[in-house]
Protein backbone atom coordinates (compact mmCIF):
# COMPACT_ATOMS: atom_id res chain seq x y z
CA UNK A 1 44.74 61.06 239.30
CA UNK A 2 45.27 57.34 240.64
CA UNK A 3 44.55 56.40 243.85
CA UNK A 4 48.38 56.57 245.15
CA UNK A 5 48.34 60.41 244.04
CA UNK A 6 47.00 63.93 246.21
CA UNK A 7 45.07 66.89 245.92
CA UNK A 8 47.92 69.12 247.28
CA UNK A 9 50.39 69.69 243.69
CA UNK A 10 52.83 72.50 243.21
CA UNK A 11 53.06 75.42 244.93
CA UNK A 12 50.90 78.55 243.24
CA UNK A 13 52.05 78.76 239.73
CA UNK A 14 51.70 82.08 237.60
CA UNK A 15 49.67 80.08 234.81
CA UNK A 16 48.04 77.01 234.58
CA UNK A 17 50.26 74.21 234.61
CA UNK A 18 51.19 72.84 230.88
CA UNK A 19 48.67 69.38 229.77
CA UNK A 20 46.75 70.12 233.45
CA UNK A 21 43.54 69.98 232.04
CA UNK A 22 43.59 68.40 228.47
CA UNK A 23 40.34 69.99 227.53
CA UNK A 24 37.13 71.57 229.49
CA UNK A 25 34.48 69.00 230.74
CA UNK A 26 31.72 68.58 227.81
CA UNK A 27 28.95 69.64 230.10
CA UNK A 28 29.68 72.35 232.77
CA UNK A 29 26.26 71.56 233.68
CA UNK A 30 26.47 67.94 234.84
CA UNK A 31 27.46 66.92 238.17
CA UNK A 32 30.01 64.04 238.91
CA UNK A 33 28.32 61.87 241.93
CA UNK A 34 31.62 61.13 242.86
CA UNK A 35 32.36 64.72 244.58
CA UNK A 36 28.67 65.71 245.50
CA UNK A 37 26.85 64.18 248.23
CA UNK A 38 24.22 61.33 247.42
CA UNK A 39 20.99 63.85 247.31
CA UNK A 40 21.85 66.72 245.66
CA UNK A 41 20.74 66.52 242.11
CA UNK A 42 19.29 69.32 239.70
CA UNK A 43 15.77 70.31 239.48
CA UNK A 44 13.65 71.02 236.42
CA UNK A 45 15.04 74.66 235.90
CA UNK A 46 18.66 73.55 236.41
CA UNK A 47 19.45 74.71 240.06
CA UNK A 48 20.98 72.41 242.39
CA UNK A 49 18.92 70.91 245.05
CA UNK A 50 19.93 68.79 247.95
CA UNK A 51 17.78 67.05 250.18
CA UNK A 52 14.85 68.38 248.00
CA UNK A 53 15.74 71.66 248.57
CA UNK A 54 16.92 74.39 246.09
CA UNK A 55 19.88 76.51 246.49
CA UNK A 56 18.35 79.75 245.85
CA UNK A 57 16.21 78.97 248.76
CA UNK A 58 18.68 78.04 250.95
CA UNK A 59 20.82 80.96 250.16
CA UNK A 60 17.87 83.44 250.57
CA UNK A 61 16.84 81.63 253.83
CA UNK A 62 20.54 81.32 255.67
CA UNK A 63 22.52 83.37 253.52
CA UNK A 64 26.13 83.05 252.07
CA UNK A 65 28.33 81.92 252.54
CA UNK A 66 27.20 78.70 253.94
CA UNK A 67 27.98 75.28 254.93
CA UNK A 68 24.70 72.62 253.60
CA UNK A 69 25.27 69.45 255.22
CA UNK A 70 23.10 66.17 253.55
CA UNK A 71 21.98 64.35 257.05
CA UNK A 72 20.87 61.34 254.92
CA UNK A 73 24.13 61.24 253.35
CA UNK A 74 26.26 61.51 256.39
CA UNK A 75 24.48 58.89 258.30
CA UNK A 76 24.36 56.29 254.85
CA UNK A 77 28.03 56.66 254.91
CA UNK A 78 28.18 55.59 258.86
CA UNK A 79 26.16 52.82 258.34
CA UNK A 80 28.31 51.96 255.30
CA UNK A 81 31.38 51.97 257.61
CA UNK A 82 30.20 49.88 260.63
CA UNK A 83 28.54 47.50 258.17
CA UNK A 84 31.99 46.48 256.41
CA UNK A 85 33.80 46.20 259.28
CA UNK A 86 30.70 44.35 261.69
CA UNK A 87 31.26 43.28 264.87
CA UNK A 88 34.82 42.00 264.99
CA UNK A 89 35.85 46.10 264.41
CA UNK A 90 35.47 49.17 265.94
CA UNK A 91 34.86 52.16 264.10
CA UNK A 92 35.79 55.81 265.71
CA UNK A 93 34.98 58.88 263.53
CA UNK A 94 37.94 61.53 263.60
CA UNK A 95 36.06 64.74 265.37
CA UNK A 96 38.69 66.92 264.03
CA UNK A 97 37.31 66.66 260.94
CA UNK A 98 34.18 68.44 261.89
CA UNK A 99 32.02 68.12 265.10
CA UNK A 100 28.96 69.24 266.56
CA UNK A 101 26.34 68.27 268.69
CA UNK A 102 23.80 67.25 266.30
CA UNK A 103 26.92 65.07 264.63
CA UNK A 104 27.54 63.29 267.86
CA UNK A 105 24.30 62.57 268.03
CA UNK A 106 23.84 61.27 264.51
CA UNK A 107 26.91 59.12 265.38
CA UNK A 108 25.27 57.95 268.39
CA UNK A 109 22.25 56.70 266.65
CA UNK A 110 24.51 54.92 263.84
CA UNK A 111 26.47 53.33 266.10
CA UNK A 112 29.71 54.30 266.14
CA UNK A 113 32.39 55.33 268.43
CA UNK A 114 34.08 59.36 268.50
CA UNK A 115 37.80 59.92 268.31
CA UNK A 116 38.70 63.41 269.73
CA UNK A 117 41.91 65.28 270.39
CA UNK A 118 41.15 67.99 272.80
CA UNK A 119 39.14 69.48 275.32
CA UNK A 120 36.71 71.16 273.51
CA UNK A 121 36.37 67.67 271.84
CA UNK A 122 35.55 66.10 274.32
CA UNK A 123 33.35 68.74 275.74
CA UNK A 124 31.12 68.61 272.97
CA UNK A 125 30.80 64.99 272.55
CA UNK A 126 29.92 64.52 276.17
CA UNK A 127 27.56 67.51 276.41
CA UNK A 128 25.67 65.71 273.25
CA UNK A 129 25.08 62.43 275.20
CA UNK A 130 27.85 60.66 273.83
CA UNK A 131 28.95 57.33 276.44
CA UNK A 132 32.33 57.98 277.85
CA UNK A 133 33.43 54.63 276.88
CA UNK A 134 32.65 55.16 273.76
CA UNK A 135 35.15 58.02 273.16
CA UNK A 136 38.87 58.10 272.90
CA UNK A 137 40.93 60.58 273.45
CA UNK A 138 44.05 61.59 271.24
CA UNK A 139 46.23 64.14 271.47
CA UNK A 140 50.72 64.88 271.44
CA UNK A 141 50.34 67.97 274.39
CA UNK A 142 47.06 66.63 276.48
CA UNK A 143 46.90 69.40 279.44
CA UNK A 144 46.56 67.34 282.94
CA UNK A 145 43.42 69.09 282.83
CA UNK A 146 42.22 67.66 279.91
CA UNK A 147 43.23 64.55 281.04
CA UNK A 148 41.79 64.46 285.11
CA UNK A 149 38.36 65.22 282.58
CA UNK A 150 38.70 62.44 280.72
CA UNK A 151 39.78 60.03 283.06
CA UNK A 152 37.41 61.19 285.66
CA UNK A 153 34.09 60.75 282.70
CA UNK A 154 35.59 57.20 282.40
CA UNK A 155 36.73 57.48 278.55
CA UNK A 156 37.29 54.25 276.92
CA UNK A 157 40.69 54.84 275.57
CA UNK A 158 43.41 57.67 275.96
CA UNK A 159 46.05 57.31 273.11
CA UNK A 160 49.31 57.84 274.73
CA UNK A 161 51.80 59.85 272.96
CA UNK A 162 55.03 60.23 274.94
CA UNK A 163 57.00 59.34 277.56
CA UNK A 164 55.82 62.03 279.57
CA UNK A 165 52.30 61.16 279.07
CA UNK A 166 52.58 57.50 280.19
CA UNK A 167 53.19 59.02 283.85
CA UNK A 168 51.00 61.83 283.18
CA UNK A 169 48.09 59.83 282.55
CA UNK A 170 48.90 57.08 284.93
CA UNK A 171 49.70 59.23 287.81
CA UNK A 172 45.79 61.19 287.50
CA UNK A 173 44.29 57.72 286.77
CA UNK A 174 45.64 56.61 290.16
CA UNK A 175 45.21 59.90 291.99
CA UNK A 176 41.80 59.38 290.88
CA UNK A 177 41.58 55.80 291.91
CA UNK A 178 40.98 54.13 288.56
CA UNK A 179 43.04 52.24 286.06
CA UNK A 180 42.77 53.87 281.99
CA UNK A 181 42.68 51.82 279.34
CA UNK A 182 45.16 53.57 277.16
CA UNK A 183 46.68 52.87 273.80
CA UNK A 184 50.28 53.42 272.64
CA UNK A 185 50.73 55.65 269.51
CA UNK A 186 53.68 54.55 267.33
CA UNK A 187 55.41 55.83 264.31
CA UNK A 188 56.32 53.11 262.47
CA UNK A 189 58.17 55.05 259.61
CA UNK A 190 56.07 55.18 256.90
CA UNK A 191 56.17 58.01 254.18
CA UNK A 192 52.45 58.14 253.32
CA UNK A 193 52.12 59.50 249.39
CA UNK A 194 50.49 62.89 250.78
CA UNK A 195 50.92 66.28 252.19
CA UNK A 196 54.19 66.86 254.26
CA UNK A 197 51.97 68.73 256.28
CA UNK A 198 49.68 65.29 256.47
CA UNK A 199 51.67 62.85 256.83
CA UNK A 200 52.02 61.13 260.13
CA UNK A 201 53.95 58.05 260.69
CA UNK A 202 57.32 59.12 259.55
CA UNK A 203 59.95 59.61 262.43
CA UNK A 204 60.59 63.35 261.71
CA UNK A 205 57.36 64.99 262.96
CA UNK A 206 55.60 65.84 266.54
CA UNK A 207 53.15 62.32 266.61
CA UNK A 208 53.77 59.15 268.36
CA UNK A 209 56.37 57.14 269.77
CA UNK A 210 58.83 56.19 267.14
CA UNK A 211 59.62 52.17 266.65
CA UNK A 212 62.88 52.76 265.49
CA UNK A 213 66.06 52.52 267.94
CA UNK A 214 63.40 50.66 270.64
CA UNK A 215 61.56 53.93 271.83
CA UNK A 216 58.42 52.18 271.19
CA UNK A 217 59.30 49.05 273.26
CA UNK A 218 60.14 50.83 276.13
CA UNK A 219 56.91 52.79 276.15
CA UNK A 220 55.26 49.41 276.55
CA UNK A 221 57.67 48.21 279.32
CA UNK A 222 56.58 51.28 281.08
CA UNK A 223 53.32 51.59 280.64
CA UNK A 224 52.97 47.62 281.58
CA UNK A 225 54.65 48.18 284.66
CA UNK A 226 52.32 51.23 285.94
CA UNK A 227 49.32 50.56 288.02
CA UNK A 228 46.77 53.50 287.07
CA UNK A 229 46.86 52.50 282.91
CA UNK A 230 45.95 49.60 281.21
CA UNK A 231 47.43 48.77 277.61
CA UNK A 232 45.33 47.90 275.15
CA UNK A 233 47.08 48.04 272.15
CA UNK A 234 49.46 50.03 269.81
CA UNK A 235 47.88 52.91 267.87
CA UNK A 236 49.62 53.82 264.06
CA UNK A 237 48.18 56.63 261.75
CA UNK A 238 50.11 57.26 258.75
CA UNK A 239 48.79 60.20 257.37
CA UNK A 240 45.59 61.57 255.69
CA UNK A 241 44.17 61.34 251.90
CA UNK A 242 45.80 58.37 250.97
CA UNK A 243 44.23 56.25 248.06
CA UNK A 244 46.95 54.00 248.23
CA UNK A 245 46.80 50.90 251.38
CA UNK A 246 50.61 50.14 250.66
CA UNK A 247 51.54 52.21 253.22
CA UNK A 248 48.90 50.31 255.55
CA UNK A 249 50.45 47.21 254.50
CA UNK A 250 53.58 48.08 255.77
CA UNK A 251 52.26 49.72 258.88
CA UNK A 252 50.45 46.57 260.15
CA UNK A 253 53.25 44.22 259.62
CA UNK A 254 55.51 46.78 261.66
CA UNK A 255 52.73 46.95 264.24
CA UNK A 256 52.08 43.00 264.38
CA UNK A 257 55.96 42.54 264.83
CA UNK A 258 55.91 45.15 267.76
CA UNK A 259 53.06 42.95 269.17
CA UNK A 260 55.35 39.79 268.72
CA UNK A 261 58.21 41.27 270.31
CA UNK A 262 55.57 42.08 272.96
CA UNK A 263 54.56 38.51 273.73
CA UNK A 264 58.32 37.35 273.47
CA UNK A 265 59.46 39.61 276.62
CA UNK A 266 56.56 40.06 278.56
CA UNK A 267 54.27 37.37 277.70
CA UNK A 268 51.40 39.19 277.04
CA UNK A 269 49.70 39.33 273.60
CA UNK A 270 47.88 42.75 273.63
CA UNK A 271 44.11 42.45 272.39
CA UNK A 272 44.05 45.68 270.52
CA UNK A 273 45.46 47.85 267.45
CA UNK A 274 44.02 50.87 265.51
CA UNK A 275 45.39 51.44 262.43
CA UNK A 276 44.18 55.07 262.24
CA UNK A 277 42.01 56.50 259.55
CA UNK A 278 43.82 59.05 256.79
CA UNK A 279 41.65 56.86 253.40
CA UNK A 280 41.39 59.41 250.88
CA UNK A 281 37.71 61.34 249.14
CA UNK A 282 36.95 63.01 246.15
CA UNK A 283 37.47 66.57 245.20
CA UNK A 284 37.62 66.22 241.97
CA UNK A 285 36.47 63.71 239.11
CA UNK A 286 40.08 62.91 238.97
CA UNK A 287 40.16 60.96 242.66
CA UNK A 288 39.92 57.37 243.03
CA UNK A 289 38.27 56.88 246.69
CA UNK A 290 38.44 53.45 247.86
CA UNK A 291 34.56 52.14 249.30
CA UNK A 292 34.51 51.15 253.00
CA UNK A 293 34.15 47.51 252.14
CA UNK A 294 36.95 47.75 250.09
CA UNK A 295 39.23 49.15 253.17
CA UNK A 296 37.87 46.82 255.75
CA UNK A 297 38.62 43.75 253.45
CA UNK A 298 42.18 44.93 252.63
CA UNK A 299 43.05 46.04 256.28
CA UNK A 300 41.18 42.45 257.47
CA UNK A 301 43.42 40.48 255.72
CA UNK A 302 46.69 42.46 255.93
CA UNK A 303 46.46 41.77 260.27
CA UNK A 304 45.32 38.35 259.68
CA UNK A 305 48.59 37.74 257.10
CA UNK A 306 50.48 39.58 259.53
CA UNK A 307 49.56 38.15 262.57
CA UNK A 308 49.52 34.29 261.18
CA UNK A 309 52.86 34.85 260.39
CA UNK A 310 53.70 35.83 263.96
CA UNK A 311 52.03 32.90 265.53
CA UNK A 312 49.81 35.78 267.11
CA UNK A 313 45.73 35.91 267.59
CA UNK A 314 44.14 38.41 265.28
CA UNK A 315 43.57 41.69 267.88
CA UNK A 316 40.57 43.57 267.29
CA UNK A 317 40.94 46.62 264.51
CA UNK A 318 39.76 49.97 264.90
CA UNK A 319 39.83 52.24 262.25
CA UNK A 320 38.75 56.38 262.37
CA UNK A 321 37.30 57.63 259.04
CA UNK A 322 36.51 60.82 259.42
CA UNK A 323 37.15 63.10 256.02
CA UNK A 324 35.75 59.67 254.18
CA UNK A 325 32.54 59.72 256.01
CA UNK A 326 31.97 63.88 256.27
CA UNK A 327 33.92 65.07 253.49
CA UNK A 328 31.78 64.59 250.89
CA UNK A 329 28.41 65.14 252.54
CA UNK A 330 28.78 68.92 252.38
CA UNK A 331 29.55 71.53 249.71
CA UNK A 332 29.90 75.40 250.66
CA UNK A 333 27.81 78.02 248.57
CA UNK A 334 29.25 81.05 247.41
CA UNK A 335 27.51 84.18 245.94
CA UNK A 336 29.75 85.40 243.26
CA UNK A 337 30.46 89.24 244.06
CA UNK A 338 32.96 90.13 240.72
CA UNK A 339 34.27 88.48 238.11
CA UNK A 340 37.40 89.65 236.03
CA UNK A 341 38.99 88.57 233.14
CA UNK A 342 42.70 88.45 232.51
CA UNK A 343 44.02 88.37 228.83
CA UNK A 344 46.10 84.94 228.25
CA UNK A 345 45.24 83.66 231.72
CA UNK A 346 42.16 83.18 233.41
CA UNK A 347 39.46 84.88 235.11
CA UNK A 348 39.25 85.65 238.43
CA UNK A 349 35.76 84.96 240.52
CA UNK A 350 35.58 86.30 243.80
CA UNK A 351 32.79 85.60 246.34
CA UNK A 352 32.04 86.07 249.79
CA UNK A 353 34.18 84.28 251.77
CA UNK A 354 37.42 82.85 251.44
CA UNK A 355 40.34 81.12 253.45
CA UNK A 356 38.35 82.15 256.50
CA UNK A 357 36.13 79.13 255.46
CA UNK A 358 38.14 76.82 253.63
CA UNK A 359 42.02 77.40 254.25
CA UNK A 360 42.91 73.97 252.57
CA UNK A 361 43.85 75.39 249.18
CA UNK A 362 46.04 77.87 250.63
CA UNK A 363 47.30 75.81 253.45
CA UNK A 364 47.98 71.99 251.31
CA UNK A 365 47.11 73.75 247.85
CA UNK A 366 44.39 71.20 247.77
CA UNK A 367 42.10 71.18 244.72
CA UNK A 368 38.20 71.32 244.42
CA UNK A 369 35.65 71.26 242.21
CA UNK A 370 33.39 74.10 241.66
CA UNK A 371 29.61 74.71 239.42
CA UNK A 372 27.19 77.37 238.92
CA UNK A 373 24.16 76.28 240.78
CA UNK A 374 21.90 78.77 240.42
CA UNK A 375 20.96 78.10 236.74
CA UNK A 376 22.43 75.69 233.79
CA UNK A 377 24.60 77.77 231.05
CA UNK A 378 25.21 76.63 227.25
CA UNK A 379 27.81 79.00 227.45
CA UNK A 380 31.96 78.37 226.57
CA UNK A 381 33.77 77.18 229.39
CA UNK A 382 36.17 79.69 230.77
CA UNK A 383 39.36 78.75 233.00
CA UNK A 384 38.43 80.51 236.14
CA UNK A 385 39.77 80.84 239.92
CA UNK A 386 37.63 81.11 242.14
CA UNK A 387 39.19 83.33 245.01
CA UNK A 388 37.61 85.10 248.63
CA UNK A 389 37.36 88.38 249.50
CA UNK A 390 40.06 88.67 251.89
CA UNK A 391 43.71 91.09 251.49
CA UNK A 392 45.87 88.13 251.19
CA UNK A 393 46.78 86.73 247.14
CA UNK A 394 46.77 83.30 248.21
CA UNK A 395 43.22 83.60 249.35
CA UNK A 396 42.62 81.08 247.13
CA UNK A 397 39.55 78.75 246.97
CA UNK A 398 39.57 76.53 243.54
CA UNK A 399 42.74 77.20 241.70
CA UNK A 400 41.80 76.41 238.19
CA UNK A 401 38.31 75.45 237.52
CA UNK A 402 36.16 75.71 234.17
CA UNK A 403 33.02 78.22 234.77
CA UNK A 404 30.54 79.31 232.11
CA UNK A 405 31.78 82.47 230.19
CA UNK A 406 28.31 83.89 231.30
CA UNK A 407 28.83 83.80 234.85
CA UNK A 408 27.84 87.26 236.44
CA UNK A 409 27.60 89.25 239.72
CA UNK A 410 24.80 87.86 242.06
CA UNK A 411 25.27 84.13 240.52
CA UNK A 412 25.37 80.99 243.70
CA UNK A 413 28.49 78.73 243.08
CA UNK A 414 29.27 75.75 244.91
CA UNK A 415 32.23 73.76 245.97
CA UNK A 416 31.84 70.32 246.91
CA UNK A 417 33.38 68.25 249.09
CA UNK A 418 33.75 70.92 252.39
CA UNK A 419 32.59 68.80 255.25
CA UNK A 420 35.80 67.81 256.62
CA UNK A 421 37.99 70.88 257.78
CA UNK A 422 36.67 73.89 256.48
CA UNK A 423 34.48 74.68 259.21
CA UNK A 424 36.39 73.19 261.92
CA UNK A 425 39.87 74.86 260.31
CA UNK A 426 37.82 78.37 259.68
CA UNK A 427 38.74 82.00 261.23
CA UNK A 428 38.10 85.13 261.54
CA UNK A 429 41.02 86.19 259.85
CA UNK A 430 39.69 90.09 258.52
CA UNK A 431 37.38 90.12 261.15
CA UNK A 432 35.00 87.62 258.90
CA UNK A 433 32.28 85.66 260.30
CA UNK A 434 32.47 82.41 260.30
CA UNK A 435 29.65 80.77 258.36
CA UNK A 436 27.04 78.94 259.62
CA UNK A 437 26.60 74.65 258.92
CA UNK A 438 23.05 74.01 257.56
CA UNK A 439 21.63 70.41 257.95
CA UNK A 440 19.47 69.06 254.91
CA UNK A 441 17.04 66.06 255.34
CA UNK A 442 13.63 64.91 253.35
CA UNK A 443 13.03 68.57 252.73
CA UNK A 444 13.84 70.44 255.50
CA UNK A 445 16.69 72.71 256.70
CA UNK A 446 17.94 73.10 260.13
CA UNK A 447 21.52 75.12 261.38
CA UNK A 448 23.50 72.87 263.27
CA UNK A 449 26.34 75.21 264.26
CA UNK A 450 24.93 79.23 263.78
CA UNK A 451 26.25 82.31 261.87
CA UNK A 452 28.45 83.95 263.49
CA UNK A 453 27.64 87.65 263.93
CA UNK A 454 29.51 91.11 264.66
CA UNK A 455 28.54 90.77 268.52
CA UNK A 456 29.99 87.31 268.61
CA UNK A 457 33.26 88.96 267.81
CA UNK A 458 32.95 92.04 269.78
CA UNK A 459 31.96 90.01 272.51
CA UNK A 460 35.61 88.74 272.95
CA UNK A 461 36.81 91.80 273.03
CA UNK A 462 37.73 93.49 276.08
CA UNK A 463 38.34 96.60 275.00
């Protein structure tokens, strides 16, 4: 798969596609560093550890299924983002991806900024110590109370996202008595090569303020002529798992043309522009993730071209990674419960949990990787799917994987790659509980988010 390709393919199919794999990998037993987080590695026996710690006694400890996070991982991969783009940048992570106290913290201490898009967002990041200015706050339906809460804790930036909102926001600001810095969100009319379902910047979806037929230009007019807001800068996002930056090419140019048209009519060259976050991981050996110094270097020069062309000064760039920096610090381990052959096809694996933990596959028939854990195999590969537990035929976790012909009952798989929106996308569709997130460092194990548990759910229930 090249970098300009997706995880999300063809609907379901009966059968494996034709030529989709051309053979089985050589060794089931090896693991591709490109899909696992840094740590995790296989111990003398042949079970996976991570953070020095093996799966078995994870599983035995907090159960399955479950979320194992690699700290050390998570916060090399912050450091590895605010070190390429240094101190001319600013780097948000995308909460939505996955947030929790201990993450905000973790953030905190690796300096970087928080990107959230809702109330409960923002609750957590500011209940975690998280500095107001160091959040924005994103968002197409904000609730006025959402907004009075972010205004009043003195957020740095509240990404505007319609008409509507520019008075929204401006009218609590100055009810409040204090002027928001705000960005503009813009579509800019980019097909990203990803997901319908992920793709952001073209005009036909709910985001942003479209630059075509001068909606976006007006936004600015009015939010430059209001007294409780102001503008920063113009906010684009163009989607999410891209590989490709042509479509951030394009983007910045329409973006750095906006802020020339900006300076021509109202004199004022606006200091700021995010350019979103959406830069692809891997699932599978088949990805081709860009590195962070990679992105920062492209996206540097692309606003500098763009921008000397305009006669313009360079504005300051902020970016929000989020998948690129959780993503892959996380895999999801499964206890296999049966496992059933079908003649001519494949066989089906099913373990305990499902789409109420990872709804991706069903949802953007995204693809994943998948090993035994537990224990090496010499065995024959088999073409397997691995599949959950609940009354639904798309519940659907790795579509077509190779598994050891020996596989069995009682066997710990795991699927790499989980830390971005499979816990914060999970349910309790069948009345399942929601799995808990583990954190792994130097050795030890600590839950960061808890099991859920059958008085959790009754709880909510009225009766």
């Amino acid at each position: 798969m090249s970098r300009s390709a997706h995880p999300a393919g063809p609907r379901h199919a009966d059968v494996l596609p034709e030529g989709h794999y051309s053979a089985p990998p050589a060794d089931l037993n090896v693991l591709d560093p490109k899909v696992w987080s840094r740590t995790v590695t296989r111990d003398a026996q042949g079970a996976l550890t991570v953070g020095g710690i093996e799966v078995a006694r994870l599983a035995e400890e907090f159960g399955t299924p479950a979320y194992f996070m690699d700290e050390a991982d998570f916060r090399a991969r912050c450091r590895s983002w605010r070190e390429a783009f240094g101190t001319e940048a600013d780097v948000f992570y995308a909460g939505k991806a996955f947030l929790s106290r201990a993450i905000v913290k973790w953030l905190y201490e690796e300096g970087l900024n928080l990107d959230v898009c809702s109330g409960g967002e923002l609750a957590t990041a500011l209940s975690a110590g998280m500095p107001a200015e160091r959040i924005a706050f994103h968002g197409n339906n904000k609730s006025e109370a959402e907004i009075e809460r972010a205004v009043e804790a003195g957020v740095g930036r509240i990404v505007l996202d319609s008409f509507q909102e520019i008075v929204r926001v401006a009218h609590i600001a100055q009810r409040l008595g204090k002027v928001q810095p705000v960005l503009i969100r813009v579509t800019v009319g980019v097909e990203a090569h990803t997901h319908e379902f992920i793709a952001t910047a073209h005009e036909d979806q709910k985001f942003g303020i479209a630059l075509a037929g001068g909606q976006a230009a007006e936004a600015v007019r009015r939010a430059l002529k209001l007294d409780g807001l102001e503008l920063l800068g113009i906010h684009s996002h163009i989607g999410s798992q891209i590989f490709d930056m042509a479509g951030f090419e394009v983007s910045a140019r329409r973006v750095v043309q906006l802020l020339a048209a900006i300076r021509d009519e109202h004199g004022v060259e606006l200091p700021e522009i995010d350019l979103g976050g959406g830069l692809g991981i891997a699932y599978t050996s088949e990805d081709d993730p860009r590195e962070p110094h990679e992105i920062a270097k492209a996206l540097s020069e692309i606003v500098a071209r763009e921008c000397d062309s305009a006669g313009l000064r360079a504005p300051r760039i902020s970016v929000e990674p989020g998948r690129a920096i959780v993503g892959p610090t996380a895999f999801t381990l499964y206890r296999v419960g049966t496992v059933k052959p079908l003649e001519g096809l494949r066989t089906y694996v099913s373990v305990d949990g499902g789409m109420s933990d990872n709804i991706r596959t069903a949802l953007y028939d995204a693809e994943y990787s998948v090993a035994l854990v537990s224990r090496t195999s010499t065995a024959e590969p088999m073409l397997s799917r691995v599949v959950g537990k609940h009354c639904e035929s798309g519940d659907i976790v790795v579509k077509d994987a190779f598994l050891p012909a020996d596989l069995a009952p009682g066997d710990l798989i795991a699927v790499p790659a989980t830390g971005a929106y499979c816990r914060s996308m999970a349910s309790n569709y069948n009345h399942a509980l929601r799995p808990p997130v583990v954190a792994v460092h130097d050795g030890e194990a600590r839950v960061i988010i808890r099991r859920e548990t059958e008085e959790d759910l009754l709880a909510l229930d009225v009766g």
